[in-house]
Structure formats: C-alpha cells, structure tokens
N, C-alpha and C. Protein backbone atom coordinates (compact mmCIF):
# COMPACT_ATOMS: atom_id res chain seq x y z
N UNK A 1 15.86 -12.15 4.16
CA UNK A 1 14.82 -12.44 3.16
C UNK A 1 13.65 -11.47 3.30
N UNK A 2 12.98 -11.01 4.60
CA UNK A 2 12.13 -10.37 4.92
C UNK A 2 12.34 -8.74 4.04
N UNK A 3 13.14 -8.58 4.36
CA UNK A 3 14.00 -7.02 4.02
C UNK A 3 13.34 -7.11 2.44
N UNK A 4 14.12 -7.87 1.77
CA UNK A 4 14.24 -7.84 0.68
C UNK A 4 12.79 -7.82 -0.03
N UNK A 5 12.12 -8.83 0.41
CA UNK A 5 10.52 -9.01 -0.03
C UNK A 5 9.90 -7.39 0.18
N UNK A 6 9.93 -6.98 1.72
CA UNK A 6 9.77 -5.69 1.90
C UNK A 6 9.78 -4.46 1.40
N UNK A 7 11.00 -4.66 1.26
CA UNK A 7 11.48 -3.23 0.35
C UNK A 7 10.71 -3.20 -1.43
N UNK A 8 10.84 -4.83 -1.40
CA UNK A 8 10.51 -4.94 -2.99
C UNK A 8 8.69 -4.64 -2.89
N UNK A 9 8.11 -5.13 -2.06
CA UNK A 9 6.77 -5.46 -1.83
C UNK A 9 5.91 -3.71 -1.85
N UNK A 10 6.50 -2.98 -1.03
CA UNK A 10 6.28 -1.78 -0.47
C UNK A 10 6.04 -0.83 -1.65
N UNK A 11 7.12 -0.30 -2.80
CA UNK A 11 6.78 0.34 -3.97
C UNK A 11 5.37 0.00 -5.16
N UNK A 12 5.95 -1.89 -5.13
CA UNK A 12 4.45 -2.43 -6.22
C UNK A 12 3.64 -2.17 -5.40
N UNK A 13 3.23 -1.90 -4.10
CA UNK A 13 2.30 -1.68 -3.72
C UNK A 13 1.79 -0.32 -3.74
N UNK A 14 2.45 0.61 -3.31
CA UNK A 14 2.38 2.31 -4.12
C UNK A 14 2.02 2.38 -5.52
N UNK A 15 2.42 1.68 -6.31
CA UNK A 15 2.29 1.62 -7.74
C UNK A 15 1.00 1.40 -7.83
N UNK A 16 0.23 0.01 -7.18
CA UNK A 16 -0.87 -0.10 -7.10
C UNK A 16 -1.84 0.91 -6.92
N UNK A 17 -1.57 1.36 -5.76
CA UNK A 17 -2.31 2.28 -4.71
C UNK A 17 -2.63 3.64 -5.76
N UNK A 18 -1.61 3.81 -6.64
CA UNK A 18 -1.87 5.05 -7.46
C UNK A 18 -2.94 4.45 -8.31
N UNK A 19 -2.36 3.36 -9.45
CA UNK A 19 -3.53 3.03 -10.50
C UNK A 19 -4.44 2.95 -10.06
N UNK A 20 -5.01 2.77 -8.67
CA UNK A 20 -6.37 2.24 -8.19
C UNK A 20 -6.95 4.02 -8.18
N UNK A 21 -5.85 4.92 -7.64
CA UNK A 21 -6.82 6.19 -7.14
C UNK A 21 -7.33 6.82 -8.66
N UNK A 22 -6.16 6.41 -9.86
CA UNK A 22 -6.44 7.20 -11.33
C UNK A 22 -7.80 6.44 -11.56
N UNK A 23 -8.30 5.25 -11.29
CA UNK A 23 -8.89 4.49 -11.61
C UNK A 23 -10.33 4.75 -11.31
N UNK A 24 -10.18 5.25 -9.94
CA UNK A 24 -11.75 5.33 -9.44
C UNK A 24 -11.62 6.78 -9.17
N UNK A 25 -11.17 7.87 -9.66
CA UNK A 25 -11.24 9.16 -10.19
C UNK A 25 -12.26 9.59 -11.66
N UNK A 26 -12.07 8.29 -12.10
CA UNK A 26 -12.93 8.26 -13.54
C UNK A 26 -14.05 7.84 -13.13
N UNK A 27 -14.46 7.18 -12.58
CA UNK A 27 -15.93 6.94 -12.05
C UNK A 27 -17.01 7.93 -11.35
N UNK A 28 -17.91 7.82 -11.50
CA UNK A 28 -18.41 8.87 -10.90
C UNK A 28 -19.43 8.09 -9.12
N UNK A 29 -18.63 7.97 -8.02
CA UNK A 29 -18.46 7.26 -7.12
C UNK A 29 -19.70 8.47 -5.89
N UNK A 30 -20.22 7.80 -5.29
CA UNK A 30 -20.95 8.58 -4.25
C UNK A 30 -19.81 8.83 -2.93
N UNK A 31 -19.09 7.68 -2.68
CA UNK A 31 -17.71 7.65 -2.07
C UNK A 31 -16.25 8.21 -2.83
N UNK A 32 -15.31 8.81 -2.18
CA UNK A 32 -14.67 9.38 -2.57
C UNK A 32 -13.63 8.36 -1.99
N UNK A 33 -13.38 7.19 -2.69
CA UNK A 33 -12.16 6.14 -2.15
C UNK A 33 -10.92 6.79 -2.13
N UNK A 34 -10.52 7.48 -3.32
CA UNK A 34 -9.25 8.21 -3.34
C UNK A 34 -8.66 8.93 -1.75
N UNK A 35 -9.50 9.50 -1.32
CA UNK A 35 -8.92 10.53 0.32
C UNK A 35 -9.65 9.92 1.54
N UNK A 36 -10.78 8.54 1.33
CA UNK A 36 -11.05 7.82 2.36
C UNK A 36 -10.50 6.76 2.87
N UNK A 37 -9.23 6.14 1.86
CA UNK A 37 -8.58 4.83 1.59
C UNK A 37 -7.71 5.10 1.23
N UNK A 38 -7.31 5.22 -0.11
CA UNK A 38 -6.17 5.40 -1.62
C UNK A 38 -5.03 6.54 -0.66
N UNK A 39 -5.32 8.01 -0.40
CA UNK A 39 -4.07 8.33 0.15
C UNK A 39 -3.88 8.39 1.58
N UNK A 40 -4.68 7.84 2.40
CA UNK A 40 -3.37 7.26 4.01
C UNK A 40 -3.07 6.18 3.33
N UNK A 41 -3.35 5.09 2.72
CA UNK A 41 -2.80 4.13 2.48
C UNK A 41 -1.24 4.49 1.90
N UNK A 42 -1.51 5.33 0.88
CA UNK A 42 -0.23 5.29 0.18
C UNK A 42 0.41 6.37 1.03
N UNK A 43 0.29 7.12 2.02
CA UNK A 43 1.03 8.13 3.43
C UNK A 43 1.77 6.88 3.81
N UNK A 44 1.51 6.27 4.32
CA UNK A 44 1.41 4.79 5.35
C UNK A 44 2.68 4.18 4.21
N UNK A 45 2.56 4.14 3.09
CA UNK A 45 3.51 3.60 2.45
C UNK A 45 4.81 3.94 2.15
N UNK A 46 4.55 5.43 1.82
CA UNK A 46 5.60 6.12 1.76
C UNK A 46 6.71 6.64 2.90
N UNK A 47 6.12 6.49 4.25
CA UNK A 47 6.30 6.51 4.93
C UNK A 47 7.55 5.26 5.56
N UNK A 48 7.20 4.33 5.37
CA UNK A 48 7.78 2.56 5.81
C UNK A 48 8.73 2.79 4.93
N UNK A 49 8.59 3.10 3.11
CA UNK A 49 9.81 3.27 2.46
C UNK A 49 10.68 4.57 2.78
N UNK A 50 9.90 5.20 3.38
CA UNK A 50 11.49 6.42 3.00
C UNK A 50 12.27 5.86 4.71
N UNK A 51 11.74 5.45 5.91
CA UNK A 51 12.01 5.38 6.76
C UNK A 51 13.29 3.83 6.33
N UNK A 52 12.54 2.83 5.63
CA UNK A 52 13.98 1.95 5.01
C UNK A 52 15.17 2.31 4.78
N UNK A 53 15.08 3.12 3.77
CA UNK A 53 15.88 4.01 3.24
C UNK A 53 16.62 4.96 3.49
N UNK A 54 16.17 5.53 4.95
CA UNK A 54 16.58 5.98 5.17
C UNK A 54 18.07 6.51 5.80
N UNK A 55 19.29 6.73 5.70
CA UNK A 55 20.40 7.39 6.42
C UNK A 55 20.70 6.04 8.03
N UNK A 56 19.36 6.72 8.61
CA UNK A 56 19.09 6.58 9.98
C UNK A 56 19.03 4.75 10.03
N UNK A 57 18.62 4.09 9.35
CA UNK A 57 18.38 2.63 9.38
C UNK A 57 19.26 1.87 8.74
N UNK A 58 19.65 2.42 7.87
CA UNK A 58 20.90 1.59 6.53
C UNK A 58 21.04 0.60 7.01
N UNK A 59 21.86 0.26 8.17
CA UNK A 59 22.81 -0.39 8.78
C UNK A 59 22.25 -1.37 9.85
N UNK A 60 20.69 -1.00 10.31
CA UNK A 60 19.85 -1.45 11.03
C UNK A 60 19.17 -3.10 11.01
N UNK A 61 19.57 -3.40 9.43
CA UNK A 61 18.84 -4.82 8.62
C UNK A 61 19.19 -5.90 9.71
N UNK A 62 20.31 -6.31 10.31
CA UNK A 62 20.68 -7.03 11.72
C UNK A 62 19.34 -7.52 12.37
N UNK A 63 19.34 -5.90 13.05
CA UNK A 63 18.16 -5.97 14.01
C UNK A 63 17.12 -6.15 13.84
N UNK A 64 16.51 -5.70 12.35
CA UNK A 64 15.09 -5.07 12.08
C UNK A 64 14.40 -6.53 11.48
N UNK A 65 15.32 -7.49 11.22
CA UNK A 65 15.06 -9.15 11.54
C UNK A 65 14.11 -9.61 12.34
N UNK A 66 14.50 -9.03 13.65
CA UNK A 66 13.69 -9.49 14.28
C UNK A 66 12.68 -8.81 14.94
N UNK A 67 12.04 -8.15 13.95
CA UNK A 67 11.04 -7.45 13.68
C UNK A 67 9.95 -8.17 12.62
N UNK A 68 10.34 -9.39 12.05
CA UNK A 68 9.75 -9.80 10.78
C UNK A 68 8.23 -9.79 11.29
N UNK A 69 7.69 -10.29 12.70
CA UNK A 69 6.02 -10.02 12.30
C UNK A 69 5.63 -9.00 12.51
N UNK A 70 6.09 -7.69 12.73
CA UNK A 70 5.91 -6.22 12.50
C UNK A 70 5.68 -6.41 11.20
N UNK A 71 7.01 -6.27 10.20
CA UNK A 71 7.08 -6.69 8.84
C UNK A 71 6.11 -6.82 8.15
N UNK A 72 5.73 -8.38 8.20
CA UNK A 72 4.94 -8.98 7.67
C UNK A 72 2.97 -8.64 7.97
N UNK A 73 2.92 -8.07 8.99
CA UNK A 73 1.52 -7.45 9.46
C UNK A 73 1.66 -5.66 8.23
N UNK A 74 2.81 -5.35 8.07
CA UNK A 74 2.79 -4.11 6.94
C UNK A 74 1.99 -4.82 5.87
N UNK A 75 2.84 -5.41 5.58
CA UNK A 75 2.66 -6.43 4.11
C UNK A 75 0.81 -6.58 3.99
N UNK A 76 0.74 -7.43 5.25
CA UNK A 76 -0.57 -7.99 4.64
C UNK A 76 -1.66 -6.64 5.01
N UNK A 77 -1.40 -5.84 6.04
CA UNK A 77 -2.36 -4.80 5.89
C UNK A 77 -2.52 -3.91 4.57
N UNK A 78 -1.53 -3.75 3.60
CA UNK A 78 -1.27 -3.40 2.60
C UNK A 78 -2.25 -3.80 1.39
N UNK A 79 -1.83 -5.12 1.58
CA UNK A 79 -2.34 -6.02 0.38
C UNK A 79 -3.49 -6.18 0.50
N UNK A 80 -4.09 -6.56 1.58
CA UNK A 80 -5.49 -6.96 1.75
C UNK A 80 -6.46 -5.25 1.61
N UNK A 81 -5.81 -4.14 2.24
CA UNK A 81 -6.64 -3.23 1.43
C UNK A 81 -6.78 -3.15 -0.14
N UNK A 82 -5.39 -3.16 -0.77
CA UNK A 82 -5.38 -2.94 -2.07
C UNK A 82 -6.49 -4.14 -3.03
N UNK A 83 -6.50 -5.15 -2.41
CA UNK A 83 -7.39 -6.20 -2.26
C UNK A 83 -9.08 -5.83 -2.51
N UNK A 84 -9.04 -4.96 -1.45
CA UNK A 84 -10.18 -4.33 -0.72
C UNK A 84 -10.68 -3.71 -1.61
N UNK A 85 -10.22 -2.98 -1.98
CA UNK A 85 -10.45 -1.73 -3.20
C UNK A 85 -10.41 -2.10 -4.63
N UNK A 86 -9.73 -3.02 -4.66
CA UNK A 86 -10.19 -3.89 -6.32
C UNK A 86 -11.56 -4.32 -5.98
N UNK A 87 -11.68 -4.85 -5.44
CA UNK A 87 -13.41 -5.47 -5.06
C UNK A 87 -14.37 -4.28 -5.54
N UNK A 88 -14.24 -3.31 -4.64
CA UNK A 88 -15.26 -1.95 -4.54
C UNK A 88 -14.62 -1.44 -6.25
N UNK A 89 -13.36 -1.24 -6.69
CA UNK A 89 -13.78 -0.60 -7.87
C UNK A 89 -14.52 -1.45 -8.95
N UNK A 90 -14.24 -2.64 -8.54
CA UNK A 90 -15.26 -4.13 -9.77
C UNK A 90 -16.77 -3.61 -9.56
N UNK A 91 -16.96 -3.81 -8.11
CA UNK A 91 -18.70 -3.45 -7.89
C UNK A 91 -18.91 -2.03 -8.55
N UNK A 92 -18.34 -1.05 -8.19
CA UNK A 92 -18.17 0.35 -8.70
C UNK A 92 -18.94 0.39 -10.56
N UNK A 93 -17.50 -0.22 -11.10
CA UNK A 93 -18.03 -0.49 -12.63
C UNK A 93 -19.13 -1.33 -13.12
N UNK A 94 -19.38 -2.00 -11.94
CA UNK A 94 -20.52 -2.95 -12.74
C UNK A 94 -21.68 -2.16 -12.64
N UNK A 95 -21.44 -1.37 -11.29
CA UNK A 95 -22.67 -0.71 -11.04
C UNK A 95 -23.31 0.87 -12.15
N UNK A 96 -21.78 1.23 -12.14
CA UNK A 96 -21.89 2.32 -13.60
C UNK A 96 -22.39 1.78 -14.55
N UNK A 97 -22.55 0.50 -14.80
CA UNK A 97 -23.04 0.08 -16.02
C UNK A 97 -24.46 -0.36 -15.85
C-alpha cells in the first residue's frame, strides 16, 4: 500500500512544486522562493522517483516495506513544505496588493 501511495504521491507533488515556482516567478518577491525552497525540494523529489524506478530497486518492493516510516517521513516532509509555500505565496499576493 505504502509503495503505491508513494510512487503516486511523489509526481503530484513535483507537479505542485513546479506550479508553485511558475507562480511566485510572477511576483515580484524580495525572496527568491523558487532556488531557496521550490528547486531542492523538487531535486529531493526527483531524486526518490527516479531511484523507485529505478532498474536497481524494481524488485526491491518486499523489502522497502519495511521501510514505510522512512516512506512516510518523505511524504510528509514534502507536503508540509508544499504546504509551506502556499502560505508564503497567499501572504506574497496579498501583500502585492
């Protein structure tokens, strides 16, 4: 079950991670979230997926079970930035305005 959430969890979260950097590229920000946040985050992401995916692990899903609170500490470090950064781009726009 973990796997699956994972694998699925990991891309919408890249997906995110991009709209957020197009997002606060348009703003005119004193912080530069995009290369202080937006891409290690999405390094960090791309990273966990190609390493899934990879050749080297295929076959690994057995083991990597019992790994689930590794797993699950990806997940929520993930989310709770992307989290993070919706906040700051809300304050961001209110503040442009």
């Amino acid at each position: 079950m973990v796997d699956r959430v994972y694998k699925g969890d990991i891309p919408r979260l890249k997906k995110e991670l991009l709209r957020l950097k197009g997002e606060f590229s348009g703003l005119d920000s004193k912080t530069d979230w995009a290369k202080l946040r937006i891409e290690p985050l999405l390094q960090h992401a791309e990273a966990l997926e190609e390493r899934l995916n990879s050749s080297e692990f295929s076959k690994e899903f057995s083991r990597l079970r019992k790994g689930v609170s590794m797993f699950h500490s990806d997940l929520v470090y993930l989310r709770d930035n992307v989290k993070a950064l919706e906040g700051v781009l809300e304050s961001e726009k209110k503040r442009k305005k």
